[in-house]
Protein backbone atom coordinates (compact mmCIF):
# COMPACT_ATOMS: atom_id res chain seq x y z
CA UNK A 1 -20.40 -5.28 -38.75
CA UNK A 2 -22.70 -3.03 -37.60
CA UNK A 3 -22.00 0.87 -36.83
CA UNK A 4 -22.69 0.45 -33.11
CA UNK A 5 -20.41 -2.49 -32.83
CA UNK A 6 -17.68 -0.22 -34.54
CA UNK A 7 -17.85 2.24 -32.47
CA UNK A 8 -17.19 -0.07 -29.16
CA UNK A 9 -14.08 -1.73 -30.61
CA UNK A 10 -11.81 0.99 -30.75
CA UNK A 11 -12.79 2.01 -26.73
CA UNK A 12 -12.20 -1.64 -26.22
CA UNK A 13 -9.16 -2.01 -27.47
CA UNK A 14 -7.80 0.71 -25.35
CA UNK A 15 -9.23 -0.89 -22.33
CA UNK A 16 -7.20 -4.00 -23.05
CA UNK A 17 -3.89 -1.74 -23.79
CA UNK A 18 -4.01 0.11 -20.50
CA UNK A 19 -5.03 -3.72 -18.95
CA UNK A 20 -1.51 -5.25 -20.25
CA UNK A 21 -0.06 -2.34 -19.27
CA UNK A 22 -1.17 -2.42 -15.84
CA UNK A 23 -0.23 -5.90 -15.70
CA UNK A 24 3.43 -5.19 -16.95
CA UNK A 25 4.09 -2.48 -14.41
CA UNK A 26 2.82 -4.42 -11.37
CA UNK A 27 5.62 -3.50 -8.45
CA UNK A 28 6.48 -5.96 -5.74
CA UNK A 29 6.62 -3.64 -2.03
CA UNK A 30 7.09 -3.71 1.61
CA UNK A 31 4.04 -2.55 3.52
CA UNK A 32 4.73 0.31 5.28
CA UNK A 33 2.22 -0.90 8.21
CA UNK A 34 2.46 -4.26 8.66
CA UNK A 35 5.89 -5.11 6.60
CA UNK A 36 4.57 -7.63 4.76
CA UNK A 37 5.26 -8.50 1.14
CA UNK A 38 2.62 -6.97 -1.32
CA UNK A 39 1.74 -5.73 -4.91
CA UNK A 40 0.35 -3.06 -6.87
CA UNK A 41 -0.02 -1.52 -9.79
CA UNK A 42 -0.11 1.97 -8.36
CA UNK A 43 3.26 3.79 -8.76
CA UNK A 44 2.99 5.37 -5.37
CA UNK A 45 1.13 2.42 -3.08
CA UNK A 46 2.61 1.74 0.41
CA UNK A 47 0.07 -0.05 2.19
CA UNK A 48 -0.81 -3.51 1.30
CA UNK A 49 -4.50 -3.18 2.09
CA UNK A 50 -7.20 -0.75 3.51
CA UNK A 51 -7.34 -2.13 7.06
CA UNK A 52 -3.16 -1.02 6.70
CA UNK A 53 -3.75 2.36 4.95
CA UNK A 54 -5.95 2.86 7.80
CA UNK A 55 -3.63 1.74 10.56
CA UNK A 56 -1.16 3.90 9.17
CA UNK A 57 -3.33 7.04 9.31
CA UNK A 58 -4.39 6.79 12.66
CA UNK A 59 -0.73 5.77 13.85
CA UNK A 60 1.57 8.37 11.70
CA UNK A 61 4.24 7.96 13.94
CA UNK A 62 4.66 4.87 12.08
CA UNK A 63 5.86 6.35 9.21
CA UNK A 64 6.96 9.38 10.37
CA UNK A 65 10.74 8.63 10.76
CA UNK A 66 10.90 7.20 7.36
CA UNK A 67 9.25 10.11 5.55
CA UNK A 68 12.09 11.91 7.33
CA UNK A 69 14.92 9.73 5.90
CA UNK A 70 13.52 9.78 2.61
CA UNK A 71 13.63 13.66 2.45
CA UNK A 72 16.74 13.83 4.03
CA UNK A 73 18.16 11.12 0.80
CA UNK A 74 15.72 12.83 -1.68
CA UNK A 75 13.88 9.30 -2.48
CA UNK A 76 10.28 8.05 -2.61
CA UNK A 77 9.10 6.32 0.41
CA UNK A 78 7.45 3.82 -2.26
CA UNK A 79 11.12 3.21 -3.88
CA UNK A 80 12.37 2.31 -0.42
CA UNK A 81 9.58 -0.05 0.28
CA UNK A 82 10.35 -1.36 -3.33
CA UNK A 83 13.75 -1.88 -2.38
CA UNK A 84 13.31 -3.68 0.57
CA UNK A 85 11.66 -5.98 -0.92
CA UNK A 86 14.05 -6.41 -3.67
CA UNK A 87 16.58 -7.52 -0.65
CA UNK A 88 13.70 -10.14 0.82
CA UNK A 89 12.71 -11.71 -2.62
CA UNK A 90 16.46 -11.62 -4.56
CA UNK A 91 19.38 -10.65 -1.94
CA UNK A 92 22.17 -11.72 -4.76
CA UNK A 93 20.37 -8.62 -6.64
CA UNK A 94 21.26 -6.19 -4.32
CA UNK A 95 24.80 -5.43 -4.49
CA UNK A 96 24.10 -5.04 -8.40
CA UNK A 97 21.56 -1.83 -7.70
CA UNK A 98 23.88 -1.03 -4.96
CA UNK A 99 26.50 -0.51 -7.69
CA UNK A 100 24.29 0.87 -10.22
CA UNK A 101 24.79 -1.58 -12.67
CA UNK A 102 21.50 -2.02 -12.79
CA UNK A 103 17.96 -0.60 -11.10
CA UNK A 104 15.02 -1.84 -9.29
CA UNK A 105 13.06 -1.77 -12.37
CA UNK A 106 14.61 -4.15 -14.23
CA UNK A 107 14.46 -6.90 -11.67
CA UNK A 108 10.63 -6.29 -11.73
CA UNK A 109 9.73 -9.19 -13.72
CA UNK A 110 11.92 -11.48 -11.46
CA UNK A 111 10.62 -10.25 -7.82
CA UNK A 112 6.79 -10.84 -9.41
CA UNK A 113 7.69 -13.93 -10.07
CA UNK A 114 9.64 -14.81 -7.00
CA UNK A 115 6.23 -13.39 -5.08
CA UNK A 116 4.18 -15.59 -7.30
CA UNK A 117 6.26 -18.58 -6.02
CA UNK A 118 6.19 -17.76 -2.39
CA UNK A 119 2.27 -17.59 -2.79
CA UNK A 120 1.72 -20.91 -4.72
CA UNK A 121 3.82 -22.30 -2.36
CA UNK A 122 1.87 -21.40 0.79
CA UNK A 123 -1.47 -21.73 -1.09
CA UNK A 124 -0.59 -25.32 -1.31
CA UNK A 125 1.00 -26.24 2.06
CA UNK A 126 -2.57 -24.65 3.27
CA UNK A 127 -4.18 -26.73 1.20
CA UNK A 128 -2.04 -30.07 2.34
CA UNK A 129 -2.73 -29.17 5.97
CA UNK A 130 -6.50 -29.13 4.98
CA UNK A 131 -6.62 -32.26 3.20
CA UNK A 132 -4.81 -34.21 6.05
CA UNK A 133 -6.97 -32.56 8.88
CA UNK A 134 -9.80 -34.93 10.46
């Protein structure tokens, strides 16, 4: 192998590390603008999209009385959006974080995949309502 070929692999390899780990801490959210169910892989990420980021900086009022709620409970706005959609994708999961028997994070995996579902699902009743169309 040559020298310059080396030297790539290493730089490489830690671009596929941070890749997985991206992948592994994707979060499952509640728009703050449009309330929709959305993902990320940013920590912090409220808004589903730009055209919503955008919507909610020309309209704070929109999430105005929530930033004031989440100061008053000393929470992230992001963890409430995270838990609200916890309650839409898995209700039975809520009383358990309720409790604290367990937390949002470890139901991660499970609302991805419930997200996942709900997508395939209306990827393919849009695509059954395109193939019966005249």
């Amino acid at each position: 192998m040559s020298a310059a070929a080396e030297s790539v692999t290493p730089a490489r390899k830690r671009y596929m590390q941070r890749s997985r780990e991206k992948a592994q801490a994707r979060r499952v959210f509640i728009c703050a603008a449009c309330h929709l169910l959305a993902d990320s892989t940013r920590a912090h990420a409220i808004t589903c999209s730009t055209a919503c980021r955008v919507r909610l900086h020309r309209n704070p009022e929109l999430l105005a009385a929530r930033n004031v709620a989440c100061e008053q409970l000393q929470v992230s706005v992001s963890s409430v959006l995270e838990a609200g959609a916890l309650c839409r994708l898995l209700p039975e999961a809520e009383a358990a974080v309720r409790d604290g028997t367990r937390t949002i994070a470890s139901y991660r995996p499970q609302m991805c995949a419930a997200l996942d579902r709900l997508l395939f699902e209306a990827l393919a009743e849009r695509s059954a309502a395109q193939a019966t169309a005249p």
